[in-house]
PDB file of N, CA and C in Angstrom:
ATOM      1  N   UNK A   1       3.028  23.236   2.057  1.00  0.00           N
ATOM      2  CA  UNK A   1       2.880  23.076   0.628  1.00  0.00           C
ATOM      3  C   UNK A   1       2.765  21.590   0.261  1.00  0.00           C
ATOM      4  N   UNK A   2       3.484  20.834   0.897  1.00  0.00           N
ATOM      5  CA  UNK A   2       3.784  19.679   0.426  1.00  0.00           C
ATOM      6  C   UNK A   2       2.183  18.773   0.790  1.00  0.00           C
ATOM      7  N   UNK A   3       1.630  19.126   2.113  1.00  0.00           N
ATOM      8  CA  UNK A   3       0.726  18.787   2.194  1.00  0.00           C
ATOM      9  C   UNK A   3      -0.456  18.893   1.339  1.00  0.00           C
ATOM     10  N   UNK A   4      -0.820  20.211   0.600  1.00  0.00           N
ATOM     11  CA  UNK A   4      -1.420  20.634  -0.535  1.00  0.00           C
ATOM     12  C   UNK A   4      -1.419  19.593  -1.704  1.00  0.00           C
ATOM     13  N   UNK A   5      -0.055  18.772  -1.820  1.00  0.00           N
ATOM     14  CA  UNK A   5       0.114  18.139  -3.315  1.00  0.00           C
ATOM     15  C   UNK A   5      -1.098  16.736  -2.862  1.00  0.00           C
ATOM     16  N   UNK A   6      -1.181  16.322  -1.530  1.00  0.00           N
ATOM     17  CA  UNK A   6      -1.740  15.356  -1.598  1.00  0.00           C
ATOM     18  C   UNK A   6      -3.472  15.382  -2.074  1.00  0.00           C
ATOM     19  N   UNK A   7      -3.436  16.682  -2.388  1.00  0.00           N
ATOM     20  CA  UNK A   7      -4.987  16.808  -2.657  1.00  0.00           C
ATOM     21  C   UNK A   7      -4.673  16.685  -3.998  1.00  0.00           C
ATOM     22  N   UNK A   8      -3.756  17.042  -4.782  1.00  0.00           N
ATOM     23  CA  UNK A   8      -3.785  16.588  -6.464  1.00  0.00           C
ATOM     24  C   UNK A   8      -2.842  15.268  -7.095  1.00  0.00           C
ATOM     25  N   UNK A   9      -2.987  14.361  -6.525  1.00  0.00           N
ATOM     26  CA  UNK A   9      -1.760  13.141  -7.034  1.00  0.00           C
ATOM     27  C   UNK A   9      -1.705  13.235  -8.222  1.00  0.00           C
ATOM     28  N   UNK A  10      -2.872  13.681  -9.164  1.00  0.00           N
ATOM     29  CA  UNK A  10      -2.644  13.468 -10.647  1.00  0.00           C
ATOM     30  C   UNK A  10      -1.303  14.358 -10.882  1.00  0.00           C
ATOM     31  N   UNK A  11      -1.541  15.455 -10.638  1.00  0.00           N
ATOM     32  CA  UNK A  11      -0.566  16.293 -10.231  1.00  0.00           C
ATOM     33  C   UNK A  11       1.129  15.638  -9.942  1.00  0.00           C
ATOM     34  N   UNK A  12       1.100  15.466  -8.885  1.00  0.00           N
ATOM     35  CA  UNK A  12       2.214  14.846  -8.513  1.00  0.00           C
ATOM     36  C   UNK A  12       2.625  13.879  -9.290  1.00  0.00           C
ATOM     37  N   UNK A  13       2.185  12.883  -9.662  1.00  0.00           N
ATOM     38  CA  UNK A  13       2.246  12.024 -10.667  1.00  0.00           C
ATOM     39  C   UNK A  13       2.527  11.787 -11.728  1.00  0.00           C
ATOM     40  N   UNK A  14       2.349  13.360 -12.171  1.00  0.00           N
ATOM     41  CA  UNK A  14       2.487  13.627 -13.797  1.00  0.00           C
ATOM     42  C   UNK A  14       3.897  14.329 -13.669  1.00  0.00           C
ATOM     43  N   UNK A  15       4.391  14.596 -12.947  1.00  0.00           N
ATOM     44  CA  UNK A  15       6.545  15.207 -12.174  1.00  0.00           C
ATOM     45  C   UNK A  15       7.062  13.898 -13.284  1.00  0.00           C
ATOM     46  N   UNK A  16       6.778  12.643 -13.051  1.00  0.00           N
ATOM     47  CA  UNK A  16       7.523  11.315 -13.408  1.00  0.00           C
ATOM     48  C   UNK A  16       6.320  10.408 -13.005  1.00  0.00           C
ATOM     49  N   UNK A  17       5.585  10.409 -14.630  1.00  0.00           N
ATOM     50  CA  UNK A  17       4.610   9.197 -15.038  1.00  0.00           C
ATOM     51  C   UNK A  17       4.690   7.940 -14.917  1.00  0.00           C
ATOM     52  N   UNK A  18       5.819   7.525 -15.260  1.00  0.00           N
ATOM     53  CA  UNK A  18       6.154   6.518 -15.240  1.00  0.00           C
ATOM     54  C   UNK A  18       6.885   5.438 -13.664  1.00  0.00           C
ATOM     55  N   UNK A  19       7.419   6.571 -13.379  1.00  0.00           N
ATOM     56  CA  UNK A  19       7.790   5.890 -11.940  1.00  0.00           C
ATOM     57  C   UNK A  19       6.695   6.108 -10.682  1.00  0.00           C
ATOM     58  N   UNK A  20       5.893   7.031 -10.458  1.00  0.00           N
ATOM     59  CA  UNK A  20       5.016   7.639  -9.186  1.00  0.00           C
ATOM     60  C   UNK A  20       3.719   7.049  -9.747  1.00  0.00           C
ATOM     61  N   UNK A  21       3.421   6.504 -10.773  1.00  0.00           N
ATOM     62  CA  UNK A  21       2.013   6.464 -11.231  1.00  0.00           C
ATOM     63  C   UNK A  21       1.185   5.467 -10.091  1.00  0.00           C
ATOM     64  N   UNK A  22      -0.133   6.206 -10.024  1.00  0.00           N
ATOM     65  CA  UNK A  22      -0.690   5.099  -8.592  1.00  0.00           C
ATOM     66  C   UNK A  22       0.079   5.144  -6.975  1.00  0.00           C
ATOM     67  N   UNK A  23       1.206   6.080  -7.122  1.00  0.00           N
ATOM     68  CA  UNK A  23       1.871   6.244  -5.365  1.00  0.00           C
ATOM     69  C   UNK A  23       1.005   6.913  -4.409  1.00  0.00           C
ATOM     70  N   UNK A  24       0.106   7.884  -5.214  1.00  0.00           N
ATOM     71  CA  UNK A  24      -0.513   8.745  -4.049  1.00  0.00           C
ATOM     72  C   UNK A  24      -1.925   8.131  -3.618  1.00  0.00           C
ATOM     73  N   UNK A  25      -1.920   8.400  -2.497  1.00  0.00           N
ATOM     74  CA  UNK A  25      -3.954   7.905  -2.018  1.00  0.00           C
ATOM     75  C   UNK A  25      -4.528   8.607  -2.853  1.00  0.00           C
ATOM     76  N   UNK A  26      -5.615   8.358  -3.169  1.00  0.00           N
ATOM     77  CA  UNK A  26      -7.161   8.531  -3.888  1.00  0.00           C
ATOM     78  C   UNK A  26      -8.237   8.691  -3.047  1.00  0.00           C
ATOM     79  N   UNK A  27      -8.140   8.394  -1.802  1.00  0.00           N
ATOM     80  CA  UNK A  27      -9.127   8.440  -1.054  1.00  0.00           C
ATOM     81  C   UNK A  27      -9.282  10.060  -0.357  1.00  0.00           C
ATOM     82  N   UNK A  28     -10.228  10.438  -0.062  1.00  0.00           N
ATOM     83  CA  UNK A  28     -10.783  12.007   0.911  1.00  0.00           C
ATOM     84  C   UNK A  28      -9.331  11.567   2.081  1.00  0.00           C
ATOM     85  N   UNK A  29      -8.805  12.897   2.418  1.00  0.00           N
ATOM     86  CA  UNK A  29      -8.505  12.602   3.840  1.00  0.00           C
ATOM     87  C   UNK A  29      -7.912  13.871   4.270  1.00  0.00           C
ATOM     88  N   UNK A  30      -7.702  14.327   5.697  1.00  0.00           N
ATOM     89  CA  UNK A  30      -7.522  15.759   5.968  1.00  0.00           C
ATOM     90  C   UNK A  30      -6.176  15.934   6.029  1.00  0.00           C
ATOM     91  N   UNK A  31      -5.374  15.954   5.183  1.00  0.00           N
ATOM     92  CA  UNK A  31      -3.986  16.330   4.417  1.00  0.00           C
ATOM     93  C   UNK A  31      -2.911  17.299   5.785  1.00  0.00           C
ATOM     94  N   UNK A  32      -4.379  18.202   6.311  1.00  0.00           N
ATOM     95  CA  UNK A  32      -3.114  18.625   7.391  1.00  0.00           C
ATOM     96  C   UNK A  32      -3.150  17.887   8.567  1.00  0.00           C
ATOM     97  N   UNK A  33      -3.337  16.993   8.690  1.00  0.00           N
ATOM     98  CA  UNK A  33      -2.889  16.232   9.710  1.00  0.00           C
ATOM     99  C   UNK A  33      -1.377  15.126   9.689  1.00  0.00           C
ATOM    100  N   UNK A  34      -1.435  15.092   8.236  1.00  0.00           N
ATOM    101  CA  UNK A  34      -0.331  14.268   7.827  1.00  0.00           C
ATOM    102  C   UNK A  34       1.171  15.133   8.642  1.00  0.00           C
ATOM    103  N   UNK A  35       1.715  14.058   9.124  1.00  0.00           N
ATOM    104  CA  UNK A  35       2.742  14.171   9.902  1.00  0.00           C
ATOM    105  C   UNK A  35       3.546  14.338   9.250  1.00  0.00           C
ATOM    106  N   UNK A  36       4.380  15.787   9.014  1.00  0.00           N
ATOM    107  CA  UNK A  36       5.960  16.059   8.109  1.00  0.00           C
ATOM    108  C   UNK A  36       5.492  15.395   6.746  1.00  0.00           C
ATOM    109  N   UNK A  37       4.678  16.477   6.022  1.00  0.00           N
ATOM    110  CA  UNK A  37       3.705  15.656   5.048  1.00  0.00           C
ATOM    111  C   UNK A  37       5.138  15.830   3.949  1.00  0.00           C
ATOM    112  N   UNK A  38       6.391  16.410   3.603  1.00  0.00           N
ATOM    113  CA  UNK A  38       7.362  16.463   2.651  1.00  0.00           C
ATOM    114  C   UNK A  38       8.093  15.379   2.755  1.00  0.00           C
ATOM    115  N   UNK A  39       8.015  15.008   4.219  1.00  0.00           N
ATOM    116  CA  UNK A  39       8.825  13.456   4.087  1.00  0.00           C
ATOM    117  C   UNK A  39       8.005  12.336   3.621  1.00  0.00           C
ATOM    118  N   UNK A  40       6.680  12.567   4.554  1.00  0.00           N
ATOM    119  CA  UNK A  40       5.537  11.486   3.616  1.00  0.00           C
ATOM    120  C   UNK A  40       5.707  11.016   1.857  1.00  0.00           C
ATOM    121  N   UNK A  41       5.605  12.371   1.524  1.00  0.00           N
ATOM    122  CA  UNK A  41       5.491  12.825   0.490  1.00  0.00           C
ATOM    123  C   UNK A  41       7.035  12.089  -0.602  1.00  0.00           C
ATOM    124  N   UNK A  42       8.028  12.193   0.103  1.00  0.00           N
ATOM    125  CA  UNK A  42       9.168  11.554  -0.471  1.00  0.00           C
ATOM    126  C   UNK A  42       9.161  10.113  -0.147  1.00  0.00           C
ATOM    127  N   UNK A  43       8.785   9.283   0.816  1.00  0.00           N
ATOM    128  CA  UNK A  43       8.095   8.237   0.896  1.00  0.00           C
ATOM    129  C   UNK A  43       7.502   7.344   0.188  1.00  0.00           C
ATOM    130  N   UNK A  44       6.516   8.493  -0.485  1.00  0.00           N
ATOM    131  CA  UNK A  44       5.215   7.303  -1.158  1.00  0.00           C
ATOM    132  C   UNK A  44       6.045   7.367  -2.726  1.00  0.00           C
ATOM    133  N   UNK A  45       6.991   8.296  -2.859  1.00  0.00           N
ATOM    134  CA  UNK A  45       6.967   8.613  -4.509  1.00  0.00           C
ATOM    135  C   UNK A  45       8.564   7.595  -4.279  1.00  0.00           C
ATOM    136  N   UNK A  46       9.184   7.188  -3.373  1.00  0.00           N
ATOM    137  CA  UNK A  46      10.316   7.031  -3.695  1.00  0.00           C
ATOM    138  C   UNK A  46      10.629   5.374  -4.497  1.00  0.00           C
ATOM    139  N   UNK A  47      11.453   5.173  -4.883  1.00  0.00           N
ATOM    140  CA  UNK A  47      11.364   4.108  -5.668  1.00  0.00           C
ATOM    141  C   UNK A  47      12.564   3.377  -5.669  1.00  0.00           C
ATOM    142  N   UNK A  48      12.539   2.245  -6.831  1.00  0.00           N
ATOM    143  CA  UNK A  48      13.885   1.786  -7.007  1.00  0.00           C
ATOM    144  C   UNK A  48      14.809   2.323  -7.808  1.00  0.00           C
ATOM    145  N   UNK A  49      14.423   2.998  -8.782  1.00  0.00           N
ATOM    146  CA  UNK A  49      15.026   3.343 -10.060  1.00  0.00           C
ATOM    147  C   UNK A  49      14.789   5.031 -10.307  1.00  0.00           C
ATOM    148  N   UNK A  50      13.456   5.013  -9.575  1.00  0.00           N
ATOM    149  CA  UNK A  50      13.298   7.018  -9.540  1.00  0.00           C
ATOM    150  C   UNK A  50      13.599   7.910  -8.610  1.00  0.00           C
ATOM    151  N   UNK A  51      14.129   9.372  -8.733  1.00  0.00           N
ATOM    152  CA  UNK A  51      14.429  10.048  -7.682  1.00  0.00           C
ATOM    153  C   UNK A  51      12.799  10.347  -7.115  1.00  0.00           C
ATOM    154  N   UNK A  52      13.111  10.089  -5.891  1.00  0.00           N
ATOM    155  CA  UNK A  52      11.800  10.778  -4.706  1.00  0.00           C
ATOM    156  C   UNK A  52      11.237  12.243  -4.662  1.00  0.00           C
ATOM    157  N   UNK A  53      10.564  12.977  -4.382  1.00  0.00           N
ATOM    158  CA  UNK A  53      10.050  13.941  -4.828  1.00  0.00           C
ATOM    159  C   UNK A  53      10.907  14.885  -3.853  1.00  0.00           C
ATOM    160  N   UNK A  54      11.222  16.064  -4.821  1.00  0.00           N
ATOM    161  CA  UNK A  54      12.272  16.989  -4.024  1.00  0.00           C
ATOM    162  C   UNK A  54      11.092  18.296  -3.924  1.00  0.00           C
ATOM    163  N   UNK A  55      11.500  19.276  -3.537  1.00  0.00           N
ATOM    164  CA  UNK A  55      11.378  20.682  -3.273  1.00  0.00           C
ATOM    165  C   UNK A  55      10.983  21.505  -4.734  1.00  0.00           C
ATOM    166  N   UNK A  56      12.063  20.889  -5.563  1.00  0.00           N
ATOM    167  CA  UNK A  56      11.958  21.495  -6.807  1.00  0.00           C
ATOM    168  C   UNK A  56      11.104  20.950  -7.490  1.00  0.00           C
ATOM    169  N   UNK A  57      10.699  20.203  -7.376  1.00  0.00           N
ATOM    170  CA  UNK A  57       9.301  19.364  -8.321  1.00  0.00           C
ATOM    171  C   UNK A  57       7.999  20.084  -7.988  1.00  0.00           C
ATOM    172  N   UNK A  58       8.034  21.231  -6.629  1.00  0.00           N
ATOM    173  CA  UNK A  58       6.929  21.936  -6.885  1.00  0.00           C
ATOM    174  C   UNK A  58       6.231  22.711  -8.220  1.00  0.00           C
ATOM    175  N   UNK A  59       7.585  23.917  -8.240  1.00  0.00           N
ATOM    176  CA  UNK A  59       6.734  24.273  -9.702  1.00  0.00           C
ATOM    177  C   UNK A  59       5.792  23.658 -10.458  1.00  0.00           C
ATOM    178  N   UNK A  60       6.330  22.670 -10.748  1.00  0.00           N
ATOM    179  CA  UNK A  60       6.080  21.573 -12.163  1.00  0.00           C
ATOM    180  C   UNK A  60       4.730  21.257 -11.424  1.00  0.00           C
ATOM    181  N   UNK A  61       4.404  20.469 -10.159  1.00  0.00           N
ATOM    182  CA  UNK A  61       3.190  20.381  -9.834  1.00  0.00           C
ATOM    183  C   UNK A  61       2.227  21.617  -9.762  1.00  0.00           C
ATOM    184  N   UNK A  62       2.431  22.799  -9.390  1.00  0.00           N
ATOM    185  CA  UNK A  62       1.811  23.785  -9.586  1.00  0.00           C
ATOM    186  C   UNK A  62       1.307  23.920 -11.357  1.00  0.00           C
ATOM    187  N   UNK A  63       2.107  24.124 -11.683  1.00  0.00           N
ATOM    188  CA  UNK A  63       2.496  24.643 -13.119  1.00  0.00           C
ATOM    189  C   UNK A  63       0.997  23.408 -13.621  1.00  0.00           C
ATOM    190  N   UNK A  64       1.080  22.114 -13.639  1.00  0.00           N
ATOM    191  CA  UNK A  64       0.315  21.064 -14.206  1.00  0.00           C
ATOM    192  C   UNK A  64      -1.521  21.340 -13.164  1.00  0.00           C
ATOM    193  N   UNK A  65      -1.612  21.518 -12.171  1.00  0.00           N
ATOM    194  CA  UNK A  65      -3.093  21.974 -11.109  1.00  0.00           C
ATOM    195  C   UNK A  65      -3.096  23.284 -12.166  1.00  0.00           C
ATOM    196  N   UNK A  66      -2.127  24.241 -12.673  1.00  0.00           N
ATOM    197  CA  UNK A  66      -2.969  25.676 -13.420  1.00  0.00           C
ATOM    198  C   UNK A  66      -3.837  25.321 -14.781  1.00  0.00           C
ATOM    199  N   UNK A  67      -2.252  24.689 -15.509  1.00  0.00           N
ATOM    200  CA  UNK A  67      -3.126  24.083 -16.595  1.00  0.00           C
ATOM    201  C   UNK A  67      -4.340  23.246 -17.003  1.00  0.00           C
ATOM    202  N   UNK A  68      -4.512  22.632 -16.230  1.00  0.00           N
ATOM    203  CA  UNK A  68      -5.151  21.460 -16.490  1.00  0.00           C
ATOM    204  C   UNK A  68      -6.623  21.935 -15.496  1.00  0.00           C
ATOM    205  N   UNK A  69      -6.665  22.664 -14.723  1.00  0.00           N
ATOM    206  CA  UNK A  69      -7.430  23.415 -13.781  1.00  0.00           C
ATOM    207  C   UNK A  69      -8.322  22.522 -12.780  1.00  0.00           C
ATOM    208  N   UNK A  70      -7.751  21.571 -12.411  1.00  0.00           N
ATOM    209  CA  UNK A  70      -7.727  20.521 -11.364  1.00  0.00           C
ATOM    210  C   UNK A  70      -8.234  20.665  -9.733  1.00  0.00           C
ATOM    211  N   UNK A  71      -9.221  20.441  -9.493  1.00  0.00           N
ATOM    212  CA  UNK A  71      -9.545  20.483  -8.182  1.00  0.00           C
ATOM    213  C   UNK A  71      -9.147  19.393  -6.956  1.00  0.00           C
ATOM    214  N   UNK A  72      -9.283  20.107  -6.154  1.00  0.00           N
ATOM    215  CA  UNK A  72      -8.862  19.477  -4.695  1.00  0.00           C
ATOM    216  C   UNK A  72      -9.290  18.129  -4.429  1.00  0.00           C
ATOM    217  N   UNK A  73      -9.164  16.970  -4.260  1.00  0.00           N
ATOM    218  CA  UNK A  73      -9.256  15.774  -4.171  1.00  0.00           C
ATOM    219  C   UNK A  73     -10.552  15.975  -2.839  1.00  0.00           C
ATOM    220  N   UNK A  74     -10.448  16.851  -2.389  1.00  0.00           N
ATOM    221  CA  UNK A  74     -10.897  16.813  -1.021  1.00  0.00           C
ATOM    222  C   UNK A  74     -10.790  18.349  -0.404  1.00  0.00           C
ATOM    223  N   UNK A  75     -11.854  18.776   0.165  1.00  0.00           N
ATOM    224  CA  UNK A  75     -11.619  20.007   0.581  1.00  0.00           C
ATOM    225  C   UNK A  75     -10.182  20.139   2.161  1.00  0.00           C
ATOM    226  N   UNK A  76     -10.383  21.301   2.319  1.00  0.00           N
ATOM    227  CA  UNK A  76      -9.201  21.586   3.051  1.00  0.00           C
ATOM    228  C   UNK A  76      -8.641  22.869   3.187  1.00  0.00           C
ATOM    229  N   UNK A  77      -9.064  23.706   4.513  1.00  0.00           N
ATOM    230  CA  UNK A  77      -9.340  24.774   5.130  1.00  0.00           C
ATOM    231  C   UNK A  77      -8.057  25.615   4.472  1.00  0.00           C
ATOM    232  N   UNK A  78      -6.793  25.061   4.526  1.00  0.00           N
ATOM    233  CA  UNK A  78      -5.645  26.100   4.177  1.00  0.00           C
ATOM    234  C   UNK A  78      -5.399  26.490   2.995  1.00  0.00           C
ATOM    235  N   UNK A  79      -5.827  25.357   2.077  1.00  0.00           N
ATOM    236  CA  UNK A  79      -5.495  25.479   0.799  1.00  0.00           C
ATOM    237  C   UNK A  79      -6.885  26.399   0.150  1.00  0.00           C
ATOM    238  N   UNK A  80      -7.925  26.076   0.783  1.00  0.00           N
ATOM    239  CA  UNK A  80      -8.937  26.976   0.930  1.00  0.00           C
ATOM    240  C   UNK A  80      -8.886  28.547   1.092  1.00  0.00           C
ATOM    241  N   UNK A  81      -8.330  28.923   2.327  1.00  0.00           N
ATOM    242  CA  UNK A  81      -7.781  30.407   2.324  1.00  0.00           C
ATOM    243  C   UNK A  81      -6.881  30.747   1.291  1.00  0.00           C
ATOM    244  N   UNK A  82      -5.681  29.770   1.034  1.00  0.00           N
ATOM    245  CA  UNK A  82      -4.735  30.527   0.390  1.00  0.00           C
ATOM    246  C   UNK A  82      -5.281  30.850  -1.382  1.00  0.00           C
ATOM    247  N   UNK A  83      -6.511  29.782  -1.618  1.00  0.00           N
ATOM    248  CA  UNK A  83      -6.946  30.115  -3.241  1.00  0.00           C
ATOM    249  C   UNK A  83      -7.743  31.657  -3.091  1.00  0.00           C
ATOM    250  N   UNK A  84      -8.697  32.051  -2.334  1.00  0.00           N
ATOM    251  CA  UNK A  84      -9.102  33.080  -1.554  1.00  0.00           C
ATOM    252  C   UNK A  84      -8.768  33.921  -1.537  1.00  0.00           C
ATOM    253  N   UNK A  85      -7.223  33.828  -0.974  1.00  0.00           N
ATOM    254  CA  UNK A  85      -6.251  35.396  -0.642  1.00  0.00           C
ATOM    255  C   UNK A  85      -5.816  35.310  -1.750  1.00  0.00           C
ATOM    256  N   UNK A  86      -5.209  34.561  -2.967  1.00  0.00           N
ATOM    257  CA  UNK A  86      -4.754  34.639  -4.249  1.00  0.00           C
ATOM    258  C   UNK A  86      -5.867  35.438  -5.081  1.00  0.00           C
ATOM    259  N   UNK A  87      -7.084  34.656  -4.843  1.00  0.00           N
ATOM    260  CA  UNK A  87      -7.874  35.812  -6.058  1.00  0.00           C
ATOM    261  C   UNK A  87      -8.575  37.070  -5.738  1.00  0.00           C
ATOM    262  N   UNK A  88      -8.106  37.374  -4.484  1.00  0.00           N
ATOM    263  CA  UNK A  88      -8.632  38.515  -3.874  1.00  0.00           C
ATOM    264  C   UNK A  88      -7.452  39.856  -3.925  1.00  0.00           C
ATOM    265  N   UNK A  89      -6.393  38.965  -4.324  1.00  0.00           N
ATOM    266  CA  UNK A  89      -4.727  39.748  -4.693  1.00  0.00           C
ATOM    267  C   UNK A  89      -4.594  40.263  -6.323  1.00  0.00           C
ATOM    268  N   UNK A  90      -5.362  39.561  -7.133  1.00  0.00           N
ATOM    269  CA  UNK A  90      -5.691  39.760  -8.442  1.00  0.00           C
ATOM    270  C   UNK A  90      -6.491  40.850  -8.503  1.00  0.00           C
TER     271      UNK A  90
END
């Protein structure tokens, strides 16, 4: 999952605007290769003054990719199937 967020930083970003803004890459890159991408992931967001990105900040990133109806920074085979098997479950 965690690997997934790196395809939407706006996403991630928008958890705590003010502290993560600009933490995530912008650039294409193949997300599942990222090594223990949840620790990565607490890494790039962590700060001096803000909490680092937990488990529970998923929703909220989900919740903001529905609304806003936000595409993948970059394609990417898993996140690929799993949109797939979601609207094929509908």
């Amino acid at each position: 999952m965690e690997a997934w967020w790196f395809l939407f930083p706006e996403a991630v970003e928008a958890v705590r605007p003010r502290a993560w803004r600009n933490k995530l890459p912008r650039e294409a890159q193949d997300v599942e290769l990222i090594n223990q991408p949840k620790k990565e992931l607490q890494r790039v967001t962590r700060g001096k003054s803000a909490p680092e990105y937990a488990e529970s900040d998923s929703p909220t990133i989900a919740a903001y990719i529905k609304e806003k109806s936000l595409t993948p920074l970059c394609p990417c085979k898993s996140y690929d199937c799993m949109v797939k098997l979601a609207i094929s479950i509908r």
